[in-house]
Protein backbone atom coordinates (compact mmCIF):
# COMPACT_ATOMS: atom_id res chain seq x y z
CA UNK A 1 37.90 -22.23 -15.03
CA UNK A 2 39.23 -18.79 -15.17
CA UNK A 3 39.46 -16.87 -12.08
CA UNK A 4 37.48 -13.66 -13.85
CA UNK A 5 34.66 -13.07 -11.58
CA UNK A 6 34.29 -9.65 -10.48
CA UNK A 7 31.78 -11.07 -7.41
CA UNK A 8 30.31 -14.30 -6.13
CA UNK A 9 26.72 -15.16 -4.52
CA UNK A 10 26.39 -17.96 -2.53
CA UNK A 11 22.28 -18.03 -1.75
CA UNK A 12 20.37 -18.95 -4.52
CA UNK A 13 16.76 -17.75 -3.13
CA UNK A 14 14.95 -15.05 -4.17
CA UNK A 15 16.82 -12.40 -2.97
CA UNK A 16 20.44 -14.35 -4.00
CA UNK A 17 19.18 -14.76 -7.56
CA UNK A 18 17.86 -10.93 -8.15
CA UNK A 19 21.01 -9.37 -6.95
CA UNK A 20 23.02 -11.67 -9.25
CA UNK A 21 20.48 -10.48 -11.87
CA UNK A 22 21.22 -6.81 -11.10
CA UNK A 23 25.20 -7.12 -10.63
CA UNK A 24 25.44 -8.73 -14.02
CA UNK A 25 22.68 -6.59 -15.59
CA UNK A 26 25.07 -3.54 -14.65
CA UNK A 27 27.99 -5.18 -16.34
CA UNK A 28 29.76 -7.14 -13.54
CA UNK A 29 30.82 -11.22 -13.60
CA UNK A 30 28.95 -12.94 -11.01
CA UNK A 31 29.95 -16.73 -9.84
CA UNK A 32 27.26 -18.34 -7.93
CA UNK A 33 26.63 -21.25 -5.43
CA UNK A 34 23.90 -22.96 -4.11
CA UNK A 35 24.12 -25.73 -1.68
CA UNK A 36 21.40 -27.58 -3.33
CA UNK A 37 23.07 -28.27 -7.14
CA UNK A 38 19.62 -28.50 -8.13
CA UNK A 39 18.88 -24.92 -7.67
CA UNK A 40 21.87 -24.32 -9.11
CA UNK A 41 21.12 -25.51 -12.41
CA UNK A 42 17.59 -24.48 -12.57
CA UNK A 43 18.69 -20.84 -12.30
CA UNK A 44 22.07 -21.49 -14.77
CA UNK A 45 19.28 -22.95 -17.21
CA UNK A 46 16.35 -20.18 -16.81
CA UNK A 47 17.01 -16.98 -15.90
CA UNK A 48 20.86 -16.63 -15.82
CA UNK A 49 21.27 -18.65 -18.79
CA UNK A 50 22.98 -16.62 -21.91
CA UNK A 51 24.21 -13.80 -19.25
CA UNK A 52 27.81 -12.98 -17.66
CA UNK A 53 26.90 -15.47 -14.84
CA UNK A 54 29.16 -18.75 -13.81
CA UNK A 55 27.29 -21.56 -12.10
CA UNK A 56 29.75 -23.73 -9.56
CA UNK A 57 29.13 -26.73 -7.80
CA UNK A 58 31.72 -26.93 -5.32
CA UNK A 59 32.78 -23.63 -2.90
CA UNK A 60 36.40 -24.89 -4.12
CA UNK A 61 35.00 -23.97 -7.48
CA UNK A 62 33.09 -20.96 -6.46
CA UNK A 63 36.50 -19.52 -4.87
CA UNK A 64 38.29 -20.75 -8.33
CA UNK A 65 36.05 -18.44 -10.70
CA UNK A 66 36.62 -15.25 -8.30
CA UNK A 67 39.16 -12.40 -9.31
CA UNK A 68 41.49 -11.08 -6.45
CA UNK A 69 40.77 -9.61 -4.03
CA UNK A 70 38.04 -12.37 -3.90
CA UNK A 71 34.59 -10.85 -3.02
CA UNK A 72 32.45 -13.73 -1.58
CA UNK A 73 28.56 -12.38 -0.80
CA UNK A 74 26.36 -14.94 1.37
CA UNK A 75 22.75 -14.43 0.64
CA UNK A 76 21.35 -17.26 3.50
CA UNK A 77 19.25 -17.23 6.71
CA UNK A 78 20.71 -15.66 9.44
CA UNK A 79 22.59 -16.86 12.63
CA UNK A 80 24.07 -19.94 12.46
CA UNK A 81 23.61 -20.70 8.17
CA UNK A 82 26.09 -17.54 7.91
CA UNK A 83 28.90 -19.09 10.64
CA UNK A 84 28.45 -22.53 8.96
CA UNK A 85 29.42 -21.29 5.40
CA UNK A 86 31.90 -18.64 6.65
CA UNK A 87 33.65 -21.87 8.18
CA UNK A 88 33.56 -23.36 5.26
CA UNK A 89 35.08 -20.76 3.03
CA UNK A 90 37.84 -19.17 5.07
CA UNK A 91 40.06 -21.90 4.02
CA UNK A 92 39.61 -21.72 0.73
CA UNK A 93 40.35 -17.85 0.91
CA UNK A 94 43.92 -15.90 1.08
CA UNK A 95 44.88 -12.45 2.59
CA UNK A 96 42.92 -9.71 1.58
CA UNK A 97 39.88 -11.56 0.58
CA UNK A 98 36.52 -10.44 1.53
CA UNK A 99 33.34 -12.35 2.83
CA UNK A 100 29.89 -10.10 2.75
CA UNK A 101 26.63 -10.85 4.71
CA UNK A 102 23.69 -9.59 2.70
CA UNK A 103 21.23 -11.00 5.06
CA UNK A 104 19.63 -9.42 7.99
CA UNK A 105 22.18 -10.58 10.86
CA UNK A 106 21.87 -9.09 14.08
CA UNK A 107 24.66 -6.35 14.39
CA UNK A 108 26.70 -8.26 17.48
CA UNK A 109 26.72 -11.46 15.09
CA UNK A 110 28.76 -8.92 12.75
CA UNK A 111 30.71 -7.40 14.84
CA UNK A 112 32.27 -10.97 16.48
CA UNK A 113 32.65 -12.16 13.05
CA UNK A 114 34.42 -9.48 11.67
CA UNK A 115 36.76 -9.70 14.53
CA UNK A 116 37.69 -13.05 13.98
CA UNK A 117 38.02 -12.89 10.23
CA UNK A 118 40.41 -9.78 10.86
CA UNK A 119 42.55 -11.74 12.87
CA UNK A 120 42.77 -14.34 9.65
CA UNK A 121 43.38 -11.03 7.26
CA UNK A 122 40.24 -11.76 5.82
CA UNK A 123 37.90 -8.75 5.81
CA UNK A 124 34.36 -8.81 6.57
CA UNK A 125 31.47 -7.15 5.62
CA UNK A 126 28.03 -6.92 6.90
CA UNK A 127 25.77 -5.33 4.18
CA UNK A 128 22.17 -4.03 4.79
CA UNK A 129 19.72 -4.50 1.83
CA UNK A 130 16.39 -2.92 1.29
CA UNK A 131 14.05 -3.57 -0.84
CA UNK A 132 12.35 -6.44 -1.12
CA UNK A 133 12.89 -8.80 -4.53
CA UNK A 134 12.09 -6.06 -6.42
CA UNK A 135 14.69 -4.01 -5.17
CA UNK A 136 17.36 -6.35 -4.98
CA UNK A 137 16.35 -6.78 -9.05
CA UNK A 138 16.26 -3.31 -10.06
CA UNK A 139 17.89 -1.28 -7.37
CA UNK A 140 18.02 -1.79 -3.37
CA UNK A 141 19.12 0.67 -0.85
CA UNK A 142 22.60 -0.19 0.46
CA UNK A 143 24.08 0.24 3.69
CA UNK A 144 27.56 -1.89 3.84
CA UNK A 145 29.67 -2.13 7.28
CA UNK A 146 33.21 -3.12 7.33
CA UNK A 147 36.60 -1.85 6.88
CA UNK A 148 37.05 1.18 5.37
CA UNK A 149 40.39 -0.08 3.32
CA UNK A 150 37.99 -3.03 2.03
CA UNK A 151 35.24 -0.49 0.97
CA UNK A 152 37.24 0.18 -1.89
CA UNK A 153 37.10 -2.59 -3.79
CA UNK A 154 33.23 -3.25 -3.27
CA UNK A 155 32.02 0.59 -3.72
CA UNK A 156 32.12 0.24 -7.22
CA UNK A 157 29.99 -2.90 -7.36
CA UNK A 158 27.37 -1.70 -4.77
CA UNK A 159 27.20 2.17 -5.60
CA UNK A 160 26.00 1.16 -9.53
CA UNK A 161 23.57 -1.82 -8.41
CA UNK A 162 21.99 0.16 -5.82
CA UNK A 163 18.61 2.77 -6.89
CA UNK A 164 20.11 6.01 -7.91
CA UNK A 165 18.03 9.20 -6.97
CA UNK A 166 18.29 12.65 -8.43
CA UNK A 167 21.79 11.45 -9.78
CA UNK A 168 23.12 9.78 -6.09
CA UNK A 169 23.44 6.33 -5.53
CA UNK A 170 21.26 5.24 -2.55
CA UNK A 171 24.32 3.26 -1.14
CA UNK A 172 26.94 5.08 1.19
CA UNK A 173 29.61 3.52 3.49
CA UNK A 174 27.88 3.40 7.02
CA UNK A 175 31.12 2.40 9.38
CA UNK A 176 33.68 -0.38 10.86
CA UNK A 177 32.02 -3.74 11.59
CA UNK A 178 28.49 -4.00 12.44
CA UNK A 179 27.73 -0.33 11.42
CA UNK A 180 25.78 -0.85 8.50
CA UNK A 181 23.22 -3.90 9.73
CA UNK A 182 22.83 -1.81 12.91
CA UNK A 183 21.65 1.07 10.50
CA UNK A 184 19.17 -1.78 8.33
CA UNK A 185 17.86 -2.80 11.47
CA UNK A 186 16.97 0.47 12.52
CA UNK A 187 15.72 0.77 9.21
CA UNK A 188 13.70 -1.82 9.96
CA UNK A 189 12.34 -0.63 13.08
CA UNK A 190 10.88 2.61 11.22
CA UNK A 191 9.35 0.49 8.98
CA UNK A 192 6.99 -1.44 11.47
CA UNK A 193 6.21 2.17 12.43
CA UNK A 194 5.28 3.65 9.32
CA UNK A 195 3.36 0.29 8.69
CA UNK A 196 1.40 0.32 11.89
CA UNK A 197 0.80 3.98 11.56
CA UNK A 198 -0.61 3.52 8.20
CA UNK A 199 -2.64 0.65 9.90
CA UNK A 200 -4.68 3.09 12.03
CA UNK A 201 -5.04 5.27 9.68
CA UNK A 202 -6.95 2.54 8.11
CA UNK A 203 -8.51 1.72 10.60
CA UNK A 204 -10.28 4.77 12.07
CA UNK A 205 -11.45 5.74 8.30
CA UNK A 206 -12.90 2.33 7.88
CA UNK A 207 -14.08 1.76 11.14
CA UNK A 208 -15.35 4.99 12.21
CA UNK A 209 -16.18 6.30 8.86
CA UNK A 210 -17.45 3.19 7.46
CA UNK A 211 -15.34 3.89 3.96
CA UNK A 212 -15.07 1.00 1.61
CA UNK A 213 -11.95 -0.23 -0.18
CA UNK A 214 -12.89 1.87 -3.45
CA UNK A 215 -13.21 4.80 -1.18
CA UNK A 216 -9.62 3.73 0.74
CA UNK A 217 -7.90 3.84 -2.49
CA UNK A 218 -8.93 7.06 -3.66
CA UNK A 219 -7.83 8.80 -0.40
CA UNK A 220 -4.32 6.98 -0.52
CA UNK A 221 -4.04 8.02 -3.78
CA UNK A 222 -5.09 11.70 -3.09
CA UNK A 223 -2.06 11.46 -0.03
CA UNK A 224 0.59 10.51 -2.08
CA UNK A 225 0.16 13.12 -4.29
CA UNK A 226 1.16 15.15 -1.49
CA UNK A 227 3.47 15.35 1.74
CA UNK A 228 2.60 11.69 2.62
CA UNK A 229 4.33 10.57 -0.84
CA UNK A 230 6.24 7.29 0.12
CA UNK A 231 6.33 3.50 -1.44
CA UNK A 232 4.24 2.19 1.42
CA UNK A 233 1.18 5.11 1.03
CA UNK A 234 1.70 4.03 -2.63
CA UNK A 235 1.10 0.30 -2.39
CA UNK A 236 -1.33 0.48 0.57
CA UNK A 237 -3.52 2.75 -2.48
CA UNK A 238 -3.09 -0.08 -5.04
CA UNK A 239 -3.58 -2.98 -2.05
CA UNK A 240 -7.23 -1.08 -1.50
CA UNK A 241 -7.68 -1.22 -5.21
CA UNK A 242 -7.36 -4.89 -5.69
CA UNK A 243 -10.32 -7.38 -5.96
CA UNK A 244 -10.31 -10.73 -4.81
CA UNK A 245 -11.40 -13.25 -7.65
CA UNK A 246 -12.81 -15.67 -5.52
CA UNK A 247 -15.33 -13.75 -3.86
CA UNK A 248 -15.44 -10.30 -5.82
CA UNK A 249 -14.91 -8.54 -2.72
CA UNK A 250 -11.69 -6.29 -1.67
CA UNK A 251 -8.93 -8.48 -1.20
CA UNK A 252 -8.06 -6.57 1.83
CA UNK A 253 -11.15 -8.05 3.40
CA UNK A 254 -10.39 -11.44 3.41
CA UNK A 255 -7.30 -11.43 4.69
CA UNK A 256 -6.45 -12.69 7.95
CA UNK A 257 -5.41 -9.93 10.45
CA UNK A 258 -3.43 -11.82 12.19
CA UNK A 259 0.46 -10.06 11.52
CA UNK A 260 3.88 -11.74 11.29
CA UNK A 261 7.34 -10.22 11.93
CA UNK A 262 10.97 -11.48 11.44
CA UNK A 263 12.66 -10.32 14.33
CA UNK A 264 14.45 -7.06 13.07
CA UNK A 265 12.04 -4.85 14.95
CA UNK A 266 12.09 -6.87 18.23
CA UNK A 267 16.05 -5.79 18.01
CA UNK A 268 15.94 -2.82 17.20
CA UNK A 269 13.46 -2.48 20.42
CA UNK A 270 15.19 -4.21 22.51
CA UNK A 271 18.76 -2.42 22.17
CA UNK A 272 17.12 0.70 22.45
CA UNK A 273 15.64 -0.10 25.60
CA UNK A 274 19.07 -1.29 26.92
CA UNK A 275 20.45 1.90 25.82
CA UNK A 276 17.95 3.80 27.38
CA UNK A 277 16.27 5.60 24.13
CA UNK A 278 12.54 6.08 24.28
CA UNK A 279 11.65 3.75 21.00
CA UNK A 280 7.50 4.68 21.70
CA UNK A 281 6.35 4.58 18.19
CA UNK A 282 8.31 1.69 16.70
CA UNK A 283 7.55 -0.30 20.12
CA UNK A 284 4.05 -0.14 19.99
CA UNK A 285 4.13 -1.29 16.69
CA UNK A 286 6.04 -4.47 17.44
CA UNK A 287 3.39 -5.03 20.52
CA UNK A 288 1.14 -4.32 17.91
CA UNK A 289 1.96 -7.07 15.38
CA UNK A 290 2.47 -9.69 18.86
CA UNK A 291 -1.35 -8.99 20.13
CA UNK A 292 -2.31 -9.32 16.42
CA UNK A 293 -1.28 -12.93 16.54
CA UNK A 294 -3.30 -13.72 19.47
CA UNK A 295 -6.05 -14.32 16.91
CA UNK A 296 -7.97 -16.85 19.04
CA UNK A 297 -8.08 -14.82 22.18
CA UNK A 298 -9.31 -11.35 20.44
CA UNK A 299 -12.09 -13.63 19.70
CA UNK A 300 -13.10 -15.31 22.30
CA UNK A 301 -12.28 -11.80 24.44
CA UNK A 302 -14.65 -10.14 21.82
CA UNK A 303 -17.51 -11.86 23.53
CA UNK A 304 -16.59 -11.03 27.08
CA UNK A 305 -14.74 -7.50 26.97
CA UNK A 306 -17.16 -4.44 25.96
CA UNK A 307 -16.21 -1.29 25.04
CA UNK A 308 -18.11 1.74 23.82
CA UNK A 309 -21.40 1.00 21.78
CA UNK A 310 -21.23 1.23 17.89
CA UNK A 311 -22.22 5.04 17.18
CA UNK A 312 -22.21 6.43 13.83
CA UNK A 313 -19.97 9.41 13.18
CA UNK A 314 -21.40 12.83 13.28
CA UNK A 315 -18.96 14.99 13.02
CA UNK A 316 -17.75 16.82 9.53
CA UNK A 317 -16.03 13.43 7.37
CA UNK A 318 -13.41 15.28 5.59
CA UNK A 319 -12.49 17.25 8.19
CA UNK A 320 -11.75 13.73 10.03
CA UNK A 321 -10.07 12.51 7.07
CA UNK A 322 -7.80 15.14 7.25
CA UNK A 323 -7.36 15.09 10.76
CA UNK A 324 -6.17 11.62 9.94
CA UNK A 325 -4.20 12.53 7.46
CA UNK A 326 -2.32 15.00 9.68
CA UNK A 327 -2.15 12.45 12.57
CA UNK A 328 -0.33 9.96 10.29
CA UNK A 329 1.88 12.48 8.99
CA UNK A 330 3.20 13.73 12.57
CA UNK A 331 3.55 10.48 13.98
CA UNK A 332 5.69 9.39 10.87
CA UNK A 333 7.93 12.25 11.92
CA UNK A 334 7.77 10.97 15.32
CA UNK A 335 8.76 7.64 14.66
CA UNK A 336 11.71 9.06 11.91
CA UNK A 337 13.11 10.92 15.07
CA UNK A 338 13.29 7.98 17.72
CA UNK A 339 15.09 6.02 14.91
CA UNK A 340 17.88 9.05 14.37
CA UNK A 341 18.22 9.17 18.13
CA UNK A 342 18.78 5.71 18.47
CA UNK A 343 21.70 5.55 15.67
CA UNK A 344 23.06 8.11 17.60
CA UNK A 345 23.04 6.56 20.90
CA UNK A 346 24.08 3.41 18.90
CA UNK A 347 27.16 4.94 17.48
CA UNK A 348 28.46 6.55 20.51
CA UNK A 349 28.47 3.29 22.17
CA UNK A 350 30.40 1.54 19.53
CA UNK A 351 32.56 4.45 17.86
CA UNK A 352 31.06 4.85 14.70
CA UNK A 353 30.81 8.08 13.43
CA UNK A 354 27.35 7.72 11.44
CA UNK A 355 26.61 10.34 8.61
CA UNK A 356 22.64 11.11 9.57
CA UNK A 357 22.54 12.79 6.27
CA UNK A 358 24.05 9.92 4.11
CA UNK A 359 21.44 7.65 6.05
CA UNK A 360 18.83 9.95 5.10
CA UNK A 361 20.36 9.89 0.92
CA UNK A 362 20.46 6.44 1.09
CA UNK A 363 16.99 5.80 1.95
CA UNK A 364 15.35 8.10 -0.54
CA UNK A 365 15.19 5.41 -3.18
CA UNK A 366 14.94 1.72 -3.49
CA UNK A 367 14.26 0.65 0.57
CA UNK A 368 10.71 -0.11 2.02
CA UNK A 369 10.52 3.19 3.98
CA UNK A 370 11.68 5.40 1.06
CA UNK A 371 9.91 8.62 0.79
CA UNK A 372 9.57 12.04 0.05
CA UNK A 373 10.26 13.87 3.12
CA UNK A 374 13.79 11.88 3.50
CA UNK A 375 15.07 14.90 1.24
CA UNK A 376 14.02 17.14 4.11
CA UNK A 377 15.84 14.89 6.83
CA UNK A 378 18.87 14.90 4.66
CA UNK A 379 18.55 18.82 4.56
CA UNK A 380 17.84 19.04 8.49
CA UNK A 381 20.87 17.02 9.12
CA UNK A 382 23.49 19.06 6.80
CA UNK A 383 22.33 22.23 7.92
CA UNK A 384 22.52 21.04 11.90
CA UNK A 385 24.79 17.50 12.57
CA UNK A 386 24.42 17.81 15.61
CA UNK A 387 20.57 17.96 15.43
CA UNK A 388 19.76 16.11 18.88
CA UNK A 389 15.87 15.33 17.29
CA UNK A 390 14.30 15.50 14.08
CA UNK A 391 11.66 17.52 15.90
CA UNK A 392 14.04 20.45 16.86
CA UNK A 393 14.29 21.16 13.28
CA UNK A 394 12.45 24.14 12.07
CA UNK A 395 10.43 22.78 8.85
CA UNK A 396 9.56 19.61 11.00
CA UNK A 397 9.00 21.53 14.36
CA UNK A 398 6.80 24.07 12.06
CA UNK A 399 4.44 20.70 10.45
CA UNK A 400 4.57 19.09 13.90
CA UNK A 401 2.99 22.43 15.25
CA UNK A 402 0.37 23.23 12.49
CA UNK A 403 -0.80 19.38 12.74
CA UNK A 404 -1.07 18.24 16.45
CA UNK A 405 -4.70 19.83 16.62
CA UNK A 406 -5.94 17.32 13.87
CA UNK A 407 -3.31 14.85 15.86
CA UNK A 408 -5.14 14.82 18.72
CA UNK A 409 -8.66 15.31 17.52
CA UNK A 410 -7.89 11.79 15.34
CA UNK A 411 -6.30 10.10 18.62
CA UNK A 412 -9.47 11.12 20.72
CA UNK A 413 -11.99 10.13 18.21
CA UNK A 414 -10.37 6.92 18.03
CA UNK A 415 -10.05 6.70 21.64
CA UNK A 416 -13.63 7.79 21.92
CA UNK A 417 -15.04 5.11 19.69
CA UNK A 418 -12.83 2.27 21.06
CA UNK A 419 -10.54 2.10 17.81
CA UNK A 420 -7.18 1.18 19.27
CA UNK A 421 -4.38 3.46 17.76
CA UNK A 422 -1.34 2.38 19.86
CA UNK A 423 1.36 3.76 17.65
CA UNK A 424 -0.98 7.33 16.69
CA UNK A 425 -1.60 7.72 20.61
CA UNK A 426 2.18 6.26 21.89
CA UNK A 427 3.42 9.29 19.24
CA UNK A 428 1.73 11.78 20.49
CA UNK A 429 2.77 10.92 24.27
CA UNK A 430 6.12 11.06 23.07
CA UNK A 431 6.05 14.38 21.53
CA UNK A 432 3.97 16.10 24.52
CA UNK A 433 6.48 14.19 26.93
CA UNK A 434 9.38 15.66 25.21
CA UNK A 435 8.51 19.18 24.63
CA UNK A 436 7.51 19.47 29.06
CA UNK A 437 9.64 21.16 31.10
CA UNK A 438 8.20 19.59 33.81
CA UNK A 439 6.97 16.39 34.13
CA UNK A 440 5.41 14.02 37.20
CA UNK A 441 8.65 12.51 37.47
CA UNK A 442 9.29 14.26 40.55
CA UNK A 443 6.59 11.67 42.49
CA UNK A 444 8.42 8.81 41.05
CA UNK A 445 11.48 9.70 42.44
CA UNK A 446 9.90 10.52 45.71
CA UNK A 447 8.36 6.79 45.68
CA UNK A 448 11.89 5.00 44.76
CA UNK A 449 13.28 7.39 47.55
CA UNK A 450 10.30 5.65 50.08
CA UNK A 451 10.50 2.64 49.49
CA UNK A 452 14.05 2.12 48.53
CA UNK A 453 16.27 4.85 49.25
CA UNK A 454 17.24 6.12 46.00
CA UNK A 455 17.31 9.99 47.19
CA UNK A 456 16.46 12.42 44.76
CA UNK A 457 17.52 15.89 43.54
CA UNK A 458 16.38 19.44 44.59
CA UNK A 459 15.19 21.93 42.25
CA UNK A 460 16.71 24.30 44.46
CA UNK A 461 19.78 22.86 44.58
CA UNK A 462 22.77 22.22 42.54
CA UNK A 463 22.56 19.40 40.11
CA UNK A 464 24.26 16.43 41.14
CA UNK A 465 23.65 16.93 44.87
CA UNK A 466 21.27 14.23 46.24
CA UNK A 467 18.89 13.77 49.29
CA UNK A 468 17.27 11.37 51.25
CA UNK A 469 13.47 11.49 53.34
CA UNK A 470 12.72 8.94 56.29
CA UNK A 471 9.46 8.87 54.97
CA UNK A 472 8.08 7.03 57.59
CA UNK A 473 8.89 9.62 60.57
């Protein structure tokens, strides 16, 4: 076998197959691997079969059929999958080769790995993808992590596969190491916002309003027309739209609400909190998706736990509806901003120097959270890189001004009527906590001063000189 291939998969999933699909679809070689020679030869036989793609057997035949610098891609479940078949190929590799992790590893598992593989000369990439099978097929969004000297020879690979919009490719380098699944999971993170956000949404019209599916559609429809245009305001419409077969009701309503979750968002949470970056939106979403799970107990607690009696709404309908609108919008921007903070805080830590504006490019097109407003958080960042919030910016301080009286009159209806709207409601704290000059963090301090010494500061004194109260006498 002729060592001719321009790039090699080893994952033969979903995922695996449609990005071997799309690299050979835009001219490129691809050997592939599967451990299971069965898959193997079901994909060499159906939907690879005729194209510019070499099945192998063996990862000593897989490394055969690459070209030089060898470009290895592993497409399998993160954590300990990815260090078993890294194992396995570094000694089939030479000097200069490079190993890429298309999955969704946690950042740390990239950076250690890297490290070691640099030691060996071998570099390492970890590559954020987004964009579900679809993307992966036609287009994802791209954000690779590794050396820049390696970058190189993948860039022309993963700039033409990616989704190209208005003429860019949605695929930038991100930075050294872990860089670019940091900036997926964060990704991520804004995702379970925007989902949960859209959730409420849902939620308050349907519960509050009483609108049916039919009615759902036509509003979601109406919104992505408009500001709110984005793939998930798109699919939610066309989810509303759909009729289940079975029953001849909306599909929608037969579903279990019960949500599940990966792990990418718990992350992304959970660094942030370590870091000490308010995460308010994306957090109550995760919490969200956990007490969603608790099925059983919502029902069982339904018969025990009361809350305010079933009222019909009275107010004006569209004016709610745009109220809602508005509410979702803001929060969206909300949640958008506590992302961009935390890739900030994120790269100062580790010494990456993070392009907010590439981020932005990159996620225009092909990704789950791609939308129309990213073209406005690429322009905030180029005109100001050293934008310390998204809200700060002038077009988004000007919508997030304009909107917050809907904002809050769709957080207190839903409040009202005992509609819980974590993420709406955890938005708007954050926006009203971060725009106070003052807030009643002055008693806390006091208390940690009481009852465990902690002094505090003076506002009549200079900052950085601390004091201490014997409370007691």
């Amino acid at each position: 076998m002729s060592a001719n291939c321009d790039i090699g998969l080893i994952g033969l999933a979903v995922m695996g197959e449609n990005l071997v699909l799309n690299m050979e679809s835009k001219g490129f070689t691809v050997a592939v691997y599967n451990r299971t020679a069965a898959v193997t030869d079901k994909f060499a036989e159906g939907r690879a079969k005729g194209k510019h793609i070499v099945a192998t057997h063996t990862l000593e035949e897989f490394v055969g059929a690459l070209s030089r610098p060898r470009k290895a891609q592993i497409m399998v479940k993160a954590g300990a999958p990815v260090d078993a078949v890294i194992d396995q190929l570094v000694p089939l590799l030479s000097e200069g080769d490079i190993i890429i992790d298309g999955g969704n590893s946690l950042w740390t598992d990239t950076q250690r790995r890297e490290k070691a593989l640099a030691a060996k000369g071998i570099r390492y990439f970890g590559v954020g993808v987004s964009g579900g099978e679809e993307g992966a097929l036609k287009g994802p969004s791209i954000m690779p992590g590794g050396s820049k000297e390696g970058w190189e020879f993948l860039a022309p690979i993963y700039t033409k596969i990616s989704a190209h919009v208005d003429g860019e490719s949605c695929c930038r380098y991100m930075g050294p190491d872990g860089a670019g699944h940091y900036v997926k999971m964060v990704h991520n993170g804004i995702e379970y916002g925007d989902m949960q956000l859209i959730c409420e949404a849902y939620s308050i019209l349907k519960n509050l309003l009483g609108l049916s599916a039919h009615e759902l559609a036509e509003i979601f429809t109406e919104w992505n027309g408009g500001e709110l245009n984005s793939y998930l305001i798109e699919i939610t419409s066309r989810i509303f739209g759909r009729t289940d077969p079975e029953t001849g009701k909306a599909l929608v309503d037969v579903i279990v609400d019960r949500a599940g979750q990966k792990g990418t968002g718990k992350w992304t949470v959970g660094h942030a909190v370590e870091m000490g970056v308010p995460l308010s939106t994306i957090s109550s979403a995760v919490e969200a998706r956990i007490l969603s799970s608790l099925k059983e107990e919502r029902v069982e607690a339904s018969k025990h736990l009361t809350g305010p009696a079933p009222t019909a709404f009275e107010g004006d309908r569209k004016a709610l509806i745009e109220a809602v609108r508005d509410a979702l919008y803001a929060s969206k921007i909300v949640s958008y901003a506590q992302g961009f903070v935390q890739l900030g805080a994120a790269a100062k830590q580790y010494g990456w120097t993070l392009n907010f504006g590439d981020i932005a490019t990159i996620w225009r097109g092909g990704c789950i959270i791609r939308a129309q407003f990213l073209n406005r958080i690429k322009q905030a960042y180029e005109l100001n890189p050293g934008l310390k919030n998204l809200m700060l910016d002038p077009f988004f301080s000007d919508i997030l001004g304009h909107t917050q009286l809907n904002w809050r009159t769709a957080v207190a209806e839903a409040i009202t009527h005992g509609i819980p709207v974590p993420a709406f409601g955890a938005s708007l704290a954050y926006y009203d906590s971060y725009r106070a000059e003052r807030l009643p963090a002055n008693l806390l301090q006091a208390q940690r001063d009481f009852f465990g010494a902690h002094t505090y500061e003076r506002l009549d004194k200079p900052v950085g000189e601390h004091f201490h109260t014997d409370w007691m006498h």
